[in-house]
PDB file of N, CA and C in Angstrom:
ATOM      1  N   UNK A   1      18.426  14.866  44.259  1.00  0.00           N
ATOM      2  CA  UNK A   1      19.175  14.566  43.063  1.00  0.00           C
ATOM      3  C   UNK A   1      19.299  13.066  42.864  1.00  0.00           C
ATOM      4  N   UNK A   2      19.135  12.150  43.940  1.00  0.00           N
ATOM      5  CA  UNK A   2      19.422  10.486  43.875  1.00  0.00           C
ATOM      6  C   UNK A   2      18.318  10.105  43.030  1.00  0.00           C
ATOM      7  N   UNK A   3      16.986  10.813  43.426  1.00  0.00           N
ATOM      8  CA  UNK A   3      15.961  10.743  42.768  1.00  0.00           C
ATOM      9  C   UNK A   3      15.797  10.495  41.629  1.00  0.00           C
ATOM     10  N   UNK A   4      16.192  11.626  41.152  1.00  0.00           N
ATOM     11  CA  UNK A   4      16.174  12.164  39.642  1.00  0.00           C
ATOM     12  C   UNK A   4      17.433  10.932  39.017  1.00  0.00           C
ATOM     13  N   UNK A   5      18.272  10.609  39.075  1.00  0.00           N
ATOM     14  CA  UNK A   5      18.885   9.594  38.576  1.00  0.00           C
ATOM     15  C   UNK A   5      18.296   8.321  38.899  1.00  0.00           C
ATOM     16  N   UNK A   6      17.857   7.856  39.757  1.00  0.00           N
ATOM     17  CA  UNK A   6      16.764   6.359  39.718  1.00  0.00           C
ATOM     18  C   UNK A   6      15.880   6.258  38.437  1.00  0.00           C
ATOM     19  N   UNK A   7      15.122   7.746  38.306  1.00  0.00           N
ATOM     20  CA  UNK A   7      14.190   7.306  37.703  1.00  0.00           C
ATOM     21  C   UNK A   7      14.409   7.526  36.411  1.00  0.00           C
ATOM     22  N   UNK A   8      15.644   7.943  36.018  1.00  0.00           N
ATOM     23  CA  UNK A   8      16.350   8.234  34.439  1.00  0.00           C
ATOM     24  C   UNK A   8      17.137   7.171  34.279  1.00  0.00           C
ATOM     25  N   UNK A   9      17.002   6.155  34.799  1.00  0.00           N
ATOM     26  CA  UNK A   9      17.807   5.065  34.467  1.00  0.00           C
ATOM     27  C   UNK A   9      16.994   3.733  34.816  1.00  0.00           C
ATOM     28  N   UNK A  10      16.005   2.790  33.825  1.00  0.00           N
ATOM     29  CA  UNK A  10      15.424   2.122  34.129  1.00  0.00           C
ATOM     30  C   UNK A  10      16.434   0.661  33.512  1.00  0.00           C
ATOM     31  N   UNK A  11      15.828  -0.011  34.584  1.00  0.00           N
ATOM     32  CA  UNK A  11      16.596  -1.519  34.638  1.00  0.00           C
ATOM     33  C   UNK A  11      16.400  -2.028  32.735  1.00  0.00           C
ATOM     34  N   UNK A  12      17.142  -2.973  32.473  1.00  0.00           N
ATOM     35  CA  UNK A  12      16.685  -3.875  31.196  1.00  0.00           C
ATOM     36  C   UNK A  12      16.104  -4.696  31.323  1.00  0.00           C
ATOM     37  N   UNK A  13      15.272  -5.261  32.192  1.00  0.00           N
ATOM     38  CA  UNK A  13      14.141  -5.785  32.674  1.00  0.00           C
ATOM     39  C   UNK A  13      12.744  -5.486  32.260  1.00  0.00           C
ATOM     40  N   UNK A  14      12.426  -4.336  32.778  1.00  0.00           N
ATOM     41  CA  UNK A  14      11.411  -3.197  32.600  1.00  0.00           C
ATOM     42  C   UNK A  14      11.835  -2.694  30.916  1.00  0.00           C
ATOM     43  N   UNK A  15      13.017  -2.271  30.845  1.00  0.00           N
ATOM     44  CA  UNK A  15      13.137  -1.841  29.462  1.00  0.00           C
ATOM     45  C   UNK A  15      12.706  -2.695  27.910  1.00  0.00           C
ATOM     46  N   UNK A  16      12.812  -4.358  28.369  1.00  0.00           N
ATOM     47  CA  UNK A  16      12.619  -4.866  27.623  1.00  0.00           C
ATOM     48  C   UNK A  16      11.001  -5.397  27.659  1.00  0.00           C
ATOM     49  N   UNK A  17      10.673  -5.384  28.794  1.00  0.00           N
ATOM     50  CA  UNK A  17       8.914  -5.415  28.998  1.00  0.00           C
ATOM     51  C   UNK A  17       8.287  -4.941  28.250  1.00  0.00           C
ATOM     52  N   UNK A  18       8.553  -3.108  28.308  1.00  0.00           N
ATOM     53  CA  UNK A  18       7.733  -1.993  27.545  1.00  0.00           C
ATOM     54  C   UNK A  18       8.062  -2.143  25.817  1.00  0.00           C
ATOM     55  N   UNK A  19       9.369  -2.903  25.413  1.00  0.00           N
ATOM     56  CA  UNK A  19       9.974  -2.809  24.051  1.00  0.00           C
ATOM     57  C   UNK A  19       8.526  -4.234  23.430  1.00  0.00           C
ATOM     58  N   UNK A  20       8.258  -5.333  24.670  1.00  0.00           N
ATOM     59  CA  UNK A  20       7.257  -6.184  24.030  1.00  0.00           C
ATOM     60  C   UNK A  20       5.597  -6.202  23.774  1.00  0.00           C
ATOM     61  N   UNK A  21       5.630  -4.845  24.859  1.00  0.00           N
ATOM     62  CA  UNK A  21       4.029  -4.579  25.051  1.00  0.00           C
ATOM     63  C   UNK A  21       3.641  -3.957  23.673  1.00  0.00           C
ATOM     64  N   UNK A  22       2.188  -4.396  23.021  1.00  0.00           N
ATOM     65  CA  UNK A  22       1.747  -4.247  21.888  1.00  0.00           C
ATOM     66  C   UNK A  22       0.136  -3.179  22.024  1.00  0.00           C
ATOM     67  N   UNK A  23       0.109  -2.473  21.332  1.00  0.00           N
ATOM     68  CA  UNK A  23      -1.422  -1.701  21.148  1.00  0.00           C
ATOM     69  C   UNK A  23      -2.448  -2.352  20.724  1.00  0.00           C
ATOM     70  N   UNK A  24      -3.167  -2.510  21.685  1.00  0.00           N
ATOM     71  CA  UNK A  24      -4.748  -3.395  20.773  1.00  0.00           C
ATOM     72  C   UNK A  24      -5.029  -1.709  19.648  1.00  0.00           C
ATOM     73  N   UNK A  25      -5.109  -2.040  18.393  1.00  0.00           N
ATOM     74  CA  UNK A  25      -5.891  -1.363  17.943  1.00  0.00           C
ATOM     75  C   UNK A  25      -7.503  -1.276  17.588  1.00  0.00           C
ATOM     76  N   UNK A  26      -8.072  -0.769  17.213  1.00  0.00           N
ATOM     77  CA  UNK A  26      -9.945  -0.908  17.310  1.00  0.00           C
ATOM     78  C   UNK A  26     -10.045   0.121  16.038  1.00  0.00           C
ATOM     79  N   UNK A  27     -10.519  -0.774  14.695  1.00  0.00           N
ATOM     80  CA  UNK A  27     -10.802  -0.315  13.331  1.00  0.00           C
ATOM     81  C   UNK A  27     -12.278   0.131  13.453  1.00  0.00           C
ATOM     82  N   UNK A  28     -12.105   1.946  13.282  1.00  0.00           N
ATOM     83  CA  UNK A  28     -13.285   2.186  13.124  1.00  0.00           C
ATOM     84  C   UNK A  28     -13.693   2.524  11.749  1.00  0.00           C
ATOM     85  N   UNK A  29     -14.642   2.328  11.063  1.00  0.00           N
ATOM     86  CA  UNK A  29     -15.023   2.523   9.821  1.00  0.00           C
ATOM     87  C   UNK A  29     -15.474   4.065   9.655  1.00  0.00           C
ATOM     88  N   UNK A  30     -14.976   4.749   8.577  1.00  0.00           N
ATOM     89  CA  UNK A  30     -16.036   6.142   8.361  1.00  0.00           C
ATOM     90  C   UNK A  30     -16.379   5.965   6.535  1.00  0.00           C
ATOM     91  N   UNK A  31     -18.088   5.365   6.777  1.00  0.00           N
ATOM     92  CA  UNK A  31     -18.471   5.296   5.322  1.00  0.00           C
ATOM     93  C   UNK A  31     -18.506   6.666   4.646  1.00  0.00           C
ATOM     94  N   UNK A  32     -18.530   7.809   5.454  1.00  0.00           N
ATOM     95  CA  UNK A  32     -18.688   8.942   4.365  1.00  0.00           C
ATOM     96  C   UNK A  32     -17.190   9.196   3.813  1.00  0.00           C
ATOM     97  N   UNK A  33     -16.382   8.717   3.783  1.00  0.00           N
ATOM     98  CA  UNK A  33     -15.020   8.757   2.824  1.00  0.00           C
ATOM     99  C   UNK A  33     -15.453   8.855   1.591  1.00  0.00           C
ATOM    100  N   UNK A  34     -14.864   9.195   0.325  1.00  0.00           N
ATOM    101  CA  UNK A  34     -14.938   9.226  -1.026  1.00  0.00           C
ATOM    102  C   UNK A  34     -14.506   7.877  -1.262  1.00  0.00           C
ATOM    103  N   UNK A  35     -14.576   7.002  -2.332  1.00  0.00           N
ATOM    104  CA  UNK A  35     -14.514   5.690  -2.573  1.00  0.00           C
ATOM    105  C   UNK A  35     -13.611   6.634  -4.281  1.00  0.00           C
ATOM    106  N   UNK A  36     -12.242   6.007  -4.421  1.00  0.00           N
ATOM    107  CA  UNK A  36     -11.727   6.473  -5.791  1.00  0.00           C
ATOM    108  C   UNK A  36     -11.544   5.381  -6.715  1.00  0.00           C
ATOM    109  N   UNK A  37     -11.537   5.261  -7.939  1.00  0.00           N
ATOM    110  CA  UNK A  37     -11.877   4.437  -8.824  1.00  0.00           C
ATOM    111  C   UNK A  37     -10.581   4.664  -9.949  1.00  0.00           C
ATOM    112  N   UNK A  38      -9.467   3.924  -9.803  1.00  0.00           N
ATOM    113  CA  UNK A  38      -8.395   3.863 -10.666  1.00  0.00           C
ATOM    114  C   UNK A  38      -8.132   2.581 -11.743  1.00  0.00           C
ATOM    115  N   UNK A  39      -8.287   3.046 -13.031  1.00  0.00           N
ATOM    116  CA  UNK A  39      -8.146   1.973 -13.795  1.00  0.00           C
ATOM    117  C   UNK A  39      -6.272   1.947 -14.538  1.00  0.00           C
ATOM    118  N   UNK A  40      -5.764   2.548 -13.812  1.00  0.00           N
ATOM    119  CA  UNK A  40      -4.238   2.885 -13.797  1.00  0.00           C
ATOM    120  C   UNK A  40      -3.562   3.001 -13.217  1.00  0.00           C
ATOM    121  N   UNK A  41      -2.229   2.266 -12.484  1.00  0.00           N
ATOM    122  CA  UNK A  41      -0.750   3.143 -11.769  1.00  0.00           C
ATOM    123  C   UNK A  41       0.229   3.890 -12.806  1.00  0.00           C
ATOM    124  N   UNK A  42      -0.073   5.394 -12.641  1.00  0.00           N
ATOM    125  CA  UNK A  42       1.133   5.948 -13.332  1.00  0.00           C
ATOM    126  C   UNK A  42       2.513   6.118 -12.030  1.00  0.00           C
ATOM    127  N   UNK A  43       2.587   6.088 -11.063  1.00  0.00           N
ATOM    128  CA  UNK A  43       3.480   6.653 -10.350  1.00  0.00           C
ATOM    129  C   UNK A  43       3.766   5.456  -9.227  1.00  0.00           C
ATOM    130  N   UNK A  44       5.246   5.085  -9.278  1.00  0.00           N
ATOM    131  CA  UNK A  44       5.665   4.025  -7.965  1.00  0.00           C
ATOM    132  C   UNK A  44       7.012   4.800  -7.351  1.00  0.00           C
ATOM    133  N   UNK A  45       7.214   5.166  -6.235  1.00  0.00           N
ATOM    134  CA  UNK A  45       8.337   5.269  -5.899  1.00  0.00           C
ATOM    135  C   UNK A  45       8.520   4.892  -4.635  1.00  0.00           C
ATOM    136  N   UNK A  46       9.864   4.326  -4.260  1.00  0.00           N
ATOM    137  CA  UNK A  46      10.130   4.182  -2.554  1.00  0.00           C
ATOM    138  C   UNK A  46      11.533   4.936  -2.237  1.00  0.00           C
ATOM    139  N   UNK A  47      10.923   5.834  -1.614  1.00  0.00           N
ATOM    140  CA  UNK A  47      12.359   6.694  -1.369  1.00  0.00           C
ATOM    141  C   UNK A  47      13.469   6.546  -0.289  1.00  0.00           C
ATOM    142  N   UNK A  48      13.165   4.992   0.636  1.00  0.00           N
ATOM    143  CA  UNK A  48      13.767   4.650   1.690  1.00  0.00           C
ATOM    144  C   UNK A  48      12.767   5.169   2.878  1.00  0.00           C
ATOM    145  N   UNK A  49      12.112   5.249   3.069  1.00  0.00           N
ATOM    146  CA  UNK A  49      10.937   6.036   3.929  1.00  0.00           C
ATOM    147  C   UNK A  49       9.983   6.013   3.858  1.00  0.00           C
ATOM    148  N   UNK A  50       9.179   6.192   2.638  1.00  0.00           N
ATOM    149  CA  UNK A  50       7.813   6.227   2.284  1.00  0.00           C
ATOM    150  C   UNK A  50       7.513   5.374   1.176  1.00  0.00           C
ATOM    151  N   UNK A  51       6.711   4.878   0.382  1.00  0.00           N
ATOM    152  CA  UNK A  51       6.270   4.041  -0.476  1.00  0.00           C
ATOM    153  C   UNK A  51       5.403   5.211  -1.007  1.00  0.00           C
ATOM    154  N   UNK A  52       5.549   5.618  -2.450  1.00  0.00           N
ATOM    155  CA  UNK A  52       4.091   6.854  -3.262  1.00  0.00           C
ATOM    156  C   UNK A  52       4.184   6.394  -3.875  1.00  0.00           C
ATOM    157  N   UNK A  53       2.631   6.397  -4.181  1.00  0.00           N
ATOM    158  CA  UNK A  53       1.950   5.160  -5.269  1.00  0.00           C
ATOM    159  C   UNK A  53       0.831   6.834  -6.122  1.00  0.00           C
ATOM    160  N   UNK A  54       0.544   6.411  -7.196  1.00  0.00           N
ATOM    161  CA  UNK A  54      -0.063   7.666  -7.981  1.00  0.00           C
ATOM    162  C   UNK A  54      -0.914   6.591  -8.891  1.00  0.00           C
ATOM    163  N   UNK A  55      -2.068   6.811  -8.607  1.00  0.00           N
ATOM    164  CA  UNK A  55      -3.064   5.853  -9.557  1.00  0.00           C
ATOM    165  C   UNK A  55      -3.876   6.451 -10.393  1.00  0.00           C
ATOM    166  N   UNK A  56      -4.339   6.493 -11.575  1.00  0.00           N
ATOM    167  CA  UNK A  56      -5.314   7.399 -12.712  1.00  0.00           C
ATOM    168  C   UNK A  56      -6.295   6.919 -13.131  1.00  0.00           C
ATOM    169  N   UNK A  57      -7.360   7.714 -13.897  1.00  0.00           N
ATOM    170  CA  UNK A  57      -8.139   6.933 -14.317  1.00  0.00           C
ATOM    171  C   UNK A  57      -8.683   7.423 -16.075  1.00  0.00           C
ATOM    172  N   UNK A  58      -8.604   6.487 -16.904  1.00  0.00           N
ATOM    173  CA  UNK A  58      -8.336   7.164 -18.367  1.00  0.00           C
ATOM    174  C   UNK A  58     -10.213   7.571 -18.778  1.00  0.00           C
ATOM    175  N   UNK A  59     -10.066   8.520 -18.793  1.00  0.00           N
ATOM    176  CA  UNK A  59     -10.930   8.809 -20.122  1.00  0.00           C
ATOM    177  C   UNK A  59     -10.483   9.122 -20.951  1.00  0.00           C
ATOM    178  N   UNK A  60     -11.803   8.255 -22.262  1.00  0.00           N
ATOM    179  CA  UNK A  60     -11.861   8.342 -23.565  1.00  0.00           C
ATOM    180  C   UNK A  60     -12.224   9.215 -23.981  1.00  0.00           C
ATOM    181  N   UNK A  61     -12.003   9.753 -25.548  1.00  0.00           N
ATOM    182  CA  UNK A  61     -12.691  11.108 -26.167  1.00  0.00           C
ATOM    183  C   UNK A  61     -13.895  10.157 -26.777  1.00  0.00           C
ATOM    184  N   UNK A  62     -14.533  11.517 -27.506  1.00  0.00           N
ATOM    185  CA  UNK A  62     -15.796  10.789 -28.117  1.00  0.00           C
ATOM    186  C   UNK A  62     -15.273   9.590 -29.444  1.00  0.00           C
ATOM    187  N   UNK A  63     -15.847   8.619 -29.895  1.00  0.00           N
ATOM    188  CA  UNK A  63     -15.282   7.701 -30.578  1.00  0.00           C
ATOM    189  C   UNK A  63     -15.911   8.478 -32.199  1.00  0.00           C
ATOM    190  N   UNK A  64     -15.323   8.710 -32.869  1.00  0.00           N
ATOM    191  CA  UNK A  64     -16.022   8.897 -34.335  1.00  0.00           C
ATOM    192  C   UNK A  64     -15.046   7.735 -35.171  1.00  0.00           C
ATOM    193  N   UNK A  65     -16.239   7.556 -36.546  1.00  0.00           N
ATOM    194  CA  UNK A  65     -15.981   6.642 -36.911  1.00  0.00           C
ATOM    195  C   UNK A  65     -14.402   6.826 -38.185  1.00  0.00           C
ATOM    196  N   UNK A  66     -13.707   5.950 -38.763  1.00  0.00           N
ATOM    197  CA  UNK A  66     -12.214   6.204 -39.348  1.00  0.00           C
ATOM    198  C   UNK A  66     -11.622   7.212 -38.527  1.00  0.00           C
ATOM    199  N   UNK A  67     -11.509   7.246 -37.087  1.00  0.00           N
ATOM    200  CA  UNK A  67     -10.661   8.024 -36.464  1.00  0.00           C
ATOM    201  C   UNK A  67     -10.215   7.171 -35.702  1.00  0.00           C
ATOM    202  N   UNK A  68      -8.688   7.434 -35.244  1.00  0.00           N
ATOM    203  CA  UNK A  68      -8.063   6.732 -34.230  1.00  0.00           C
ATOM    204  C   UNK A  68      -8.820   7.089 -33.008  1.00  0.00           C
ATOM    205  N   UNK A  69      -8.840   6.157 -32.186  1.00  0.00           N
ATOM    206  CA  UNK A  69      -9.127   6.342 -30.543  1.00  0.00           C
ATOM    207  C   UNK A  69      -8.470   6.828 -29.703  1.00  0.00           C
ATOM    208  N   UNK A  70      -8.748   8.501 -28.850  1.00  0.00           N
ATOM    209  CA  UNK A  70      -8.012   9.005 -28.243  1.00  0.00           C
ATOM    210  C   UNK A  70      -8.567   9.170 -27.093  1.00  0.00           C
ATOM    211  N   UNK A  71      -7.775   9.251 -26.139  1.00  0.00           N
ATOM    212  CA  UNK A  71      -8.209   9.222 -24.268  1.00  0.00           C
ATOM    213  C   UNK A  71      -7.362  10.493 -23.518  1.00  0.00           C
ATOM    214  N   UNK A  72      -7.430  10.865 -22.505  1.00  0.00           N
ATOM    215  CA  UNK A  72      -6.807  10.960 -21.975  1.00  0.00           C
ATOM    216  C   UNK A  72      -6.585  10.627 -20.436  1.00  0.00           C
ATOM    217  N   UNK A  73      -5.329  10.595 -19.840  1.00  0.00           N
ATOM    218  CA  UNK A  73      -5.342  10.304 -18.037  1.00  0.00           C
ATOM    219  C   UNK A  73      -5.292  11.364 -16.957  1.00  0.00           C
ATOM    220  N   UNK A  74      -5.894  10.736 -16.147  1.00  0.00           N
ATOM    221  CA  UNK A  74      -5.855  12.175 -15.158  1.00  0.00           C
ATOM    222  C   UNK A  74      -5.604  11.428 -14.056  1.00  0.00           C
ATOM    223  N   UNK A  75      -4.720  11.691 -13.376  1.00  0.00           N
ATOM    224  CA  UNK A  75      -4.400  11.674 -11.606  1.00  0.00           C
ATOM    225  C   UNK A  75      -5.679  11.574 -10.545  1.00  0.00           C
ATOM    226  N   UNK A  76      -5.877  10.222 -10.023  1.00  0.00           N
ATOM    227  CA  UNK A  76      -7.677  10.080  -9.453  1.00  0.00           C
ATOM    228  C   UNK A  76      -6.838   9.868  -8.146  1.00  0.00           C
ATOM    229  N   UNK A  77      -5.676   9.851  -7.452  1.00  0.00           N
ATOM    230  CA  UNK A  77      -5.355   9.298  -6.073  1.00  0.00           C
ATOM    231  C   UNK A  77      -3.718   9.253  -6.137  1.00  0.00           C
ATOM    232  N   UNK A  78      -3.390   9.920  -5.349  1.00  0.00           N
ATOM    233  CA  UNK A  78      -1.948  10.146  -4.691  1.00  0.00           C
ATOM    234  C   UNK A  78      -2.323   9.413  -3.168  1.00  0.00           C
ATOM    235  N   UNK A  79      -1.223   8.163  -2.831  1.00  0.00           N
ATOM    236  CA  UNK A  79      -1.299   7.506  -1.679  1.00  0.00           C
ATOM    237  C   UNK A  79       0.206   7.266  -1.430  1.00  0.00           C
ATOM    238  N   UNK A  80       0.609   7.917  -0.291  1.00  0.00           N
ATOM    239  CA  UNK A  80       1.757   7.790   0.604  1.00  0.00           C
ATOM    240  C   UNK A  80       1.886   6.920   1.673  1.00  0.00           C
ATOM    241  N   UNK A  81       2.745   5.414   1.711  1.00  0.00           N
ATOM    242  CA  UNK A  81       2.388   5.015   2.846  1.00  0.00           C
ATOM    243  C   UNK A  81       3.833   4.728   3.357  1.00  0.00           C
ATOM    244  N   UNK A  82       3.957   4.162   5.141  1.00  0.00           N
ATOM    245  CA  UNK A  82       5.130   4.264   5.499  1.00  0.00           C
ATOM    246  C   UNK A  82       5.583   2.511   5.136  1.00  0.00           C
ATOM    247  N   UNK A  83       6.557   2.024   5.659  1.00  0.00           N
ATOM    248  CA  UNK A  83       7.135   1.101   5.245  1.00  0.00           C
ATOM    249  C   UNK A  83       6.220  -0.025   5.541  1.00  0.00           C
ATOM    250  N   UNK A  84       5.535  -0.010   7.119  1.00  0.00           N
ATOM    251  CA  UNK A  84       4.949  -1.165   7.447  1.00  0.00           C
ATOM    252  C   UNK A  84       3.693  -1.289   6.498  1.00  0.00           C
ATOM    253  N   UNK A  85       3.135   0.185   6.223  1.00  0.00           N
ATOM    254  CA  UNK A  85       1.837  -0.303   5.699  1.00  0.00           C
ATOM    255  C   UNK A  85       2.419  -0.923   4.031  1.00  0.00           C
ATOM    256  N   UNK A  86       3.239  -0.272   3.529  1.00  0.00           N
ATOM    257  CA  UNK A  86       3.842  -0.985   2.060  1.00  0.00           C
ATOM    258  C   UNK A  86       3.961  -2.650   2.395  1.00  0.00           C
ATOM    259  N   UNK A  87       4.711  -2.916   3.314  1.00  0.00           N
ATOM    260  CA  UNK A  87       4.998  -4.818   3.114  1.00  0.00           C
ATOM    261  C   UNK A  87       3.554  -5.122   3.909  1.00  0.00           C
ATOM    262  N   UNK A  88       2.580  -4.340   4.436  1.00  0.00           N
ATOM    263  CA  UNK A  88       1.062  -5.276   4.603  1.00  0.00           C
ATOM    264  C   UNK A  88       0.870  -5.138   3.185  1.00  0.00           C
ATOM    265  N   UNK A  89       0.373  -3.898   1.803  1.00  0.00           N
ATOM    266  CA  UNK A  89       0.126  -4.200   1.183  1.00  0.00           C
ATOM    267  C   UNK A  89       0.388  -5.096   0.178  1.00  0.00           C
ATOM    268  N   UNK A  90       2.389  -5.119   0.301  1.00  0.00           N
ATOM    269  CA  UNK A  90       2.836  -6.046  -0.518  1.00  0.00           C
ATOM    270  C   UNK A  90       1.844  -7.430  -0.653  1.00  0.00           C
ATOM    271  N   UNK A  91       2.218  -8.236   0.694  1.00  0.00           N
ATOM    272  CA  UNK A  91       1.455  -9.267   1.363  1.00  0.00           C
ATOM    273  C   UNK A  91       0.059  -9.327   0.905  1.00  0.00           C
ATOM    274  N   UNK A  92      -0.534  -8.615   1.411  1.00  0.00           N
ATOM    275  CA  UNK A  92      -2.206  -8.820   0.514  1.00  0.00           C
ATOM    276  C   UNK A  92      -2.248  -8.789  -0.898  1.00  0.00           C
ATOM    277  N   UNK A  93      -1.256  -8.139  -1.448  1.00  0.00           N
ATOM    278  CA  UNK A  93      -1.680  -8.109  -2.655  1.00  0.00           C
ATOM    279  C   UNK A  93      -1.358  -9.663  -3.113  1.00  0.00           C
ATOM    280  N   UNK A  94      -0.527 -10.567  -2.751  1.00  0.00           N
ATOM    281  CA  UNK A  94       0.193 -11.747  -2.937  1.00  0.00           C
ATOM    282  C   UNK A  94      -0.612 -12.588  -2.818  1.00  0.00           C
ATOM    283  N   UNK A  95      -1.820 -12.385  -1.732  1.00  0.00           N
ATOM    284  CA  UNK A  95      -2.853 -13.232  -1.468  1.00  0.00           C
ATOM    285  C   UNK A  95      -3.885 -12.881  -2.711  1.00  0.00           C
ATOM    286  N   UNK A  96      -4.349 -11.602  -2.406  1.00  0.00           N
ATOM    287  CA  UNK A  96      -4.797 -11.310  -3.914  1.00  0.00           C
ATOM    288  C   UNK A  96      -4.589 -12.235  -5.568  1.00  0.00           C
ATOM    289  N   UNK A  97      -3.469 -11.808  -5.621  1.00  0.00           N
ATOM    290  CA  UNK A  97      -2.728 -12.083  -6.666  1.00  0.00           C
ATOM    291  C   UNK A  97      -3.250 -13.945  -6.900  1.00  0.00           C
ATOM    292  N   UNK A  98      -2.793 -14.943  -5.779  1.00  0.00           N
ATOM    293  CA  UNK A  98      -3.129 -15.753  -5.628  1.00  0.00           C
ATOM    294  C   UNK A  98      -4.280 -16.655  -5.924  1.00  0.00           C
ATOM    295  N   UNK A  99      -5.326 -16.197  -5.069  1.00  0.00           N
ATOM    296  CA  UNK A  99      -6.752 -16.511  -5.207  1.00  0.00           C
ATOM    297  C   UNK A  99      -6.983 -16.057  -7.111  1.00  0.00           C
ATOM    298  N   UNK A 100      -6.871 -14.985  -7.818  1.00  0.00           N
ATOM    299  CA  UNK A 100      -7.337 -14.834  -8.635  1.00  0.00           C
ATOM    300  C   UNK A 100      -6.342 -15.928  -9.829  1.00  0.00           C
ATOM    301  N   UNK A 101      -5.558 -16.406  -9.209  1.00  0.00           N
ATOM    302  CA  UNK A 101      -4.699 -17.336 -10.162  1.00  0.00           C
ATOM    303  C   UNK A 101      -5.327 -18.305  -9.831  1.00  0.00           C
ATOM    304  N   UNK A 102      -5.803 -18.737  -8.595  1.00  0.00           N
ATOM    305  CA  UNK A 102      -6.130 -20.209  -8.511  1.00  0.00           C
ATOM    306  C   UNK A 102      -7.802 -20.110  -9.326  1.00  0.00           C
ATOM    307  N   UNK A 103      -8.355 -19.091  -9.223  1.00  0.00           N
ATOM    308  CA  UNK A 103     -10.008 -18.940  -9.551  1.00  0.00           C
ATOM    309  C   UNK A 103      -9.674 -19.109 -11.238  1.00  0.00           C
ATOM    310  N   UNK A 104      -8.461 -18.908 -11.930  1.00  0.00           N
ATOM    311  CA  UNK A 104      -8.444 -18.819 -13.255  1.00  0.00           C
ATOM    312  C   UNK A 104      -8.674 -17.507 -14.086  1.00  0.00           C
ATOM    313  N   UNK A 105      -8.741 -16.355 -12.837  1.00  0.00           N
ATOM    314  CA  UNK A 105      -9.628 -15.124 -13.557  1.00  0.00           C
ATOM    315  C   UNK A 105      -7.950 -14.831 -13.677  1.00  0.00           C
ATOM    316  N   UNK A 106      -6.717 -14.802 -12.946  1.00  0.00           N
ATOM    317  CA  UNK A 106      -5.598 -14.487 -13.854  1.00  0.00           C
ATOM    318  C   UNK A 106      -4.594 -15.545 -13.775  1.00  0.00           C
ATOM    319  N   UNK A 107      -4.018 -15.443 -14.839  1.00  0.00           N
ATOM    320  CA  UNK A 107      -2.832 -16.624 -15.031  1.00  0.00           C
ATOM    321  C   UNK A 107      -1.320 -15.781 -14.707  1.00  0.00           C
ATOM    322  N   UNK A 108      -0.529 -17.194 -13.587  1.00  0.00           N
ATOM    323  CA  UNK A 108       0.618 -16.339 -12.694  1.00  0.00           C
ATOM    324  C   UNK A 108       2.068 -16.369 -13.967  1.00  0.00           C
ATOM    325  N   UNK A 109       2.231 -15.065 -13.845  1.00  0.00           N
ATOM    326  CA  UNK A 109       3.619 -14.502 -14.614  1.00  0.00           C
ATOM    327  C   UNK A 109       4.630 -15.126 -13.793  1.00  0.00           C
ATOM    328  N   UNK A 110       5.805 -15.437 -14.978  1.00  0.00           N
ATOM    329  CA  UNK A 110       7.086 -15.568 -14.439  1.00  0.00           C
ATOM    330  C   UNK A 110       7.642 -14.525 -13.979  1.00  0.00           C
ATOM    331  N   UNK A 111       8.782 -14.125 -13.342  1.00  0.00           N
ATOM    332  CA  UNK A 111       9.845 -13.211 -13.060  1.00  0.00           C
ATOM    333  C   UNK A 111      10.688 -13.626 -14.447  1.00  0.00           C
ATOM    334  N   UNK A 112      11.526 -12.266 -14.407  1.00  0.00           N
ATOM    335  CA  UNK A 112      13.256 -12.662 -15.240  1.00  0.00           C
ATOM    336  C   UNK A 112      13.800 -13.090 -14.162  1.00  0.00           C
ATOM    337  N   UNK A 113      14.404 -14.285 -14.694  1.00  0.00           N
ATOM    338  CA  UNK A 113      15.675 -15.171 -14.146  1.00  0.00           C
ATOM    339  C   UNK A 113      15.007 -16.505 -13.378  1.00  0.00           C
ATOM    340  N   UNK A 114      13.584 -16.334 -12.893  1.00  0.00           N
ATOM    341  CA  UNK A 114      12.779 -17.554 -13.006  1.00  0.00           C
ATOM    342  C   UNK A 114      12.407 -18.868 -13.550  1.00  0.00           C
ATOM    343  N   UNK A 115      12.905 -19.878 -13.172  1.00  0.00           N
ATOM    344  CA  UNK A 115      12.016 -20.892 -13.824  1.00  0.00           C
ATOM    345  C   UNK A 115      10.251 -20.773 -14.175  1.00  0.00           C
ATOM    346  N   UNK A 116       9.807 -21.068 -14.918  1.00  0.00           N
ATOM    347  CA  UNK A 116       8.257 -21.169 -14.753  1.00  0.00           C
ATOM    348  C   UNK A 116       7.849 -22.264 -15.225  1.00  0.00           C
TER     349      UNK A 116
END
């Protein structure tokens, strides 16, 4: 029984060792994935837990001529991610966002309540 209590009770030494040790991870690629093609976000939510993102992609009807132009959207990708992967994407997208402001291909928006 002394046993069994030694080893159910580890020092904060050791406890804080294992709290710093990190996973090498190793990115393996699988090209046969589907590649999805969204020219839309209809759906953002963060429910305290998860980040769901819902992206679409519009088709057009046929164009005839003195007719208004009608499309419609369809749901191309439902993506659920947990918190860490949401603030990596935040982050990249910022870099993103960035580069295409400095290249000129987009010009950076203010916020409300921003100076610009």
């Amino acid at each position: 029984m002394a046993d069994d209590k030694t080893t159910a009770t580890a020092s904060p030494a050791v406890a804080a060792q294992n709290e710093q040790r990190t996973a090498t991870i190793r990115y393996i690629d699988r090209p046969e994935i589907d590649e999805v093609f969204a020219d839309a976000v209809t759906g953002l939510l963060y429910d305290g837990q998860t980040l769901r993102m819902e992206f679409a992609v519009t088709r057009f009807d046929e164009i005839k001529p003195n007719m208004p132009i009608s499309g419609r959207r369809y749901p191309a990708c439902r993506l659920a991610l947990s918190p860490a992967a949401a603030i990596d994407l935040i982050n990249r997208m910022q870099q993103v966002a960035t580069a295409l402001a400095q290249s000129g291909a987009a010009k950076p928006t203010s916020r409300p309540g921003t100076a610009s």
